[in-house]
Protein backbone atom coordinates (compact mmCIF):
# COMPACT_ATOMS: atom_id res chain seq x y z
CA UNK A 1 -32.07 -7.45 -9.21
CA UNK A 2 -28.51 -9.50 -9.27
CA UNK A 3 -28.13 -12.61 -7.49
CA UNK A 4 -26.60 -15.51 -7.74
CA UNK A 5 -28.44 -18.86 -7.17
CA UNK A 6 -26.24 -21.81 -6.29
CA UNK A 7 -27.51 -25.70 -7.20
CA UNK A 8 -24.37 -26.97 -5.31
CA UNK A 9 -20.87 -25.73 -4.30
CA UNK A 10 -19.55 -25.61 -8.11
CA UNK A 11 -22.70 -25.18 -10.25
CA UNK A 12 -23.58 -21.30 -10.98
CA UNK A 13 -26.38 -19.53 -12.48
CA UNK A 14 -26.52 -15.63 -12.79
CA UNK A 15 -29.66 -13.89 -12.44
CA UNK A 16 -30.25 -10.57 -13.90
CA UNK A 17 -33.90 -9.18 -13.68
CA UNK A 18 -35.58 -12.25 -13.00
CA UNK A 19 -33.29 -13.69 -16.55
CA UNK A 20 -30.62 -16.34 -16.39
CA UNK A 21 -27.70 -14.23 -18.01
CA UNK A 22 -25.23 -17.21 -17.87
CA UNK A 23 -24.84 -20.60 -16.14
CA UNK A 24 -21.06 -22.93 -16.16
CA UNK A 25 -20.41 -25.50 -14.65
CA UNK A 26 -16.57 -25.11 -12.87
CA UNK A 27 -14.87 -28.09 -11.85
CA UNK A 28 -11.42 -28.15 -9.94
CA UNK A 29 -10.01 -28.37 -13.23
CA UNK A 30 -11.61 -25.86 -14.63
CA UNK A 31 -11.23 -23.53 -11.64
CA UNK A 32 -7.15 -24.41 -11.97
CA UNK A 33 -7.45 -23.17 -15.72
CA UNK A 34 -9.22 -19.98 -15.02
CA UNK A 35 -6.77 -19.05 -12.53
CA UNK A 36 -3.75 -19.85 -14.81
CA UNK A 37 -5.63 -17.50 -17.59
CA UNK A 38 -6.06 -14.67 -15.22
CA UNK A 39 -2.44 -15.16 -13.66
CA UNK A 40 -0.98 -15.05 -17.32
CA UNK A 41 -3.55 -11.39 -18.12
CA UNK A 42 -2.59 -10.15 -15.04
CA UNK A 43 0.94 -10.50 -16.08
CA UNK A 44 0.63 -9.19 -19.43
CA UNK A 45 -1.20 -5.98 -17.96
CA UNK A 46 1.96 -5.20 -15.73
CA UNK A 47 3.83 -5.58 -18.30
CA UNK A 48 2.64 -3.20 -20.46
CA UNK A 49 2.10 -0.76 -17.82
CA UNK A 50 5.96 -1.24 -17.24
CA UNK A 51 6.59 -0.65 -20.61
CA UNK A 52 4.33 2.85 -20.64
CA UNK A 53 5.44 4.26 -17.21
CA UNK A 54 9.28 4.00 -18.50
CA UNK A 55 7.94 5.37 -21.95
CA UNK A 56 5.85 8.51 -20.42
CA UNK A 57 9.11 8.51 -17.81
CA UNK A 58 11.64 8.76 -21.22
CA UNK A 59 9.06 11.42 -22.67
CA UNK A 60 8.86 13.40 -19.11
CA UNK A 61 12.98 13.73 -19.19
CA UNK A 62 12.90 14.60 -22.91
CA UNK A 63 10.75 17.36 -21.98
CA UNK A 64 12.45 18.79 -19.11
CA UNK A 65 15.79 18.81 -21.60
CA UNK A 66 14.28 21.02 -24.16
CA UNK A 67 11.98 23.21 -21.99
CA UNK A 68 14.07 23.68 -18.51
CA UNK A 69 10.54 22.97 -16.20
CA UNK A 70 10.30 20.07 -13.71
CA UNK A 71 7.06 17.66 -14.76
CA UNK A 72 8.21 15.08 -12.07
């Protein structure tokens, strides 16, 4: 059983089997400073996955040079 329980509109506790997994406390500030964290992961994550589409793009064309087949 999951469910969450709410005490009032920014106090959370998580409920897992009839166990409280976790409780915080998130205050507009808080909330503000979650959202810059997962802004700033999110942008890290495209980044990389820039960075590894150009590099399996690079490695895609270096294969089509030396074996003559299409892999696009």
């Amino acid at each position: 059983m999951h469910c969450w329980l709410s005490a009032s509109s920014s106090y959370r506790i998580f409920v897992v089997a009839e166990k409280i997994a976790y409780a915080y406390f998130l205050t507009s500030s808080g909330f503000a400073a979650k959202s810059s964290m997962a802004l700033n992961f999110l942008q890290i994550k495209m980044a990389e996955y820039e960075r590894l589409r150009a590099e399996i793009e690079q490695l895609q064309l270096e294969i089509e040079a030396v074996s003559g087949m299409d892999l696009r």
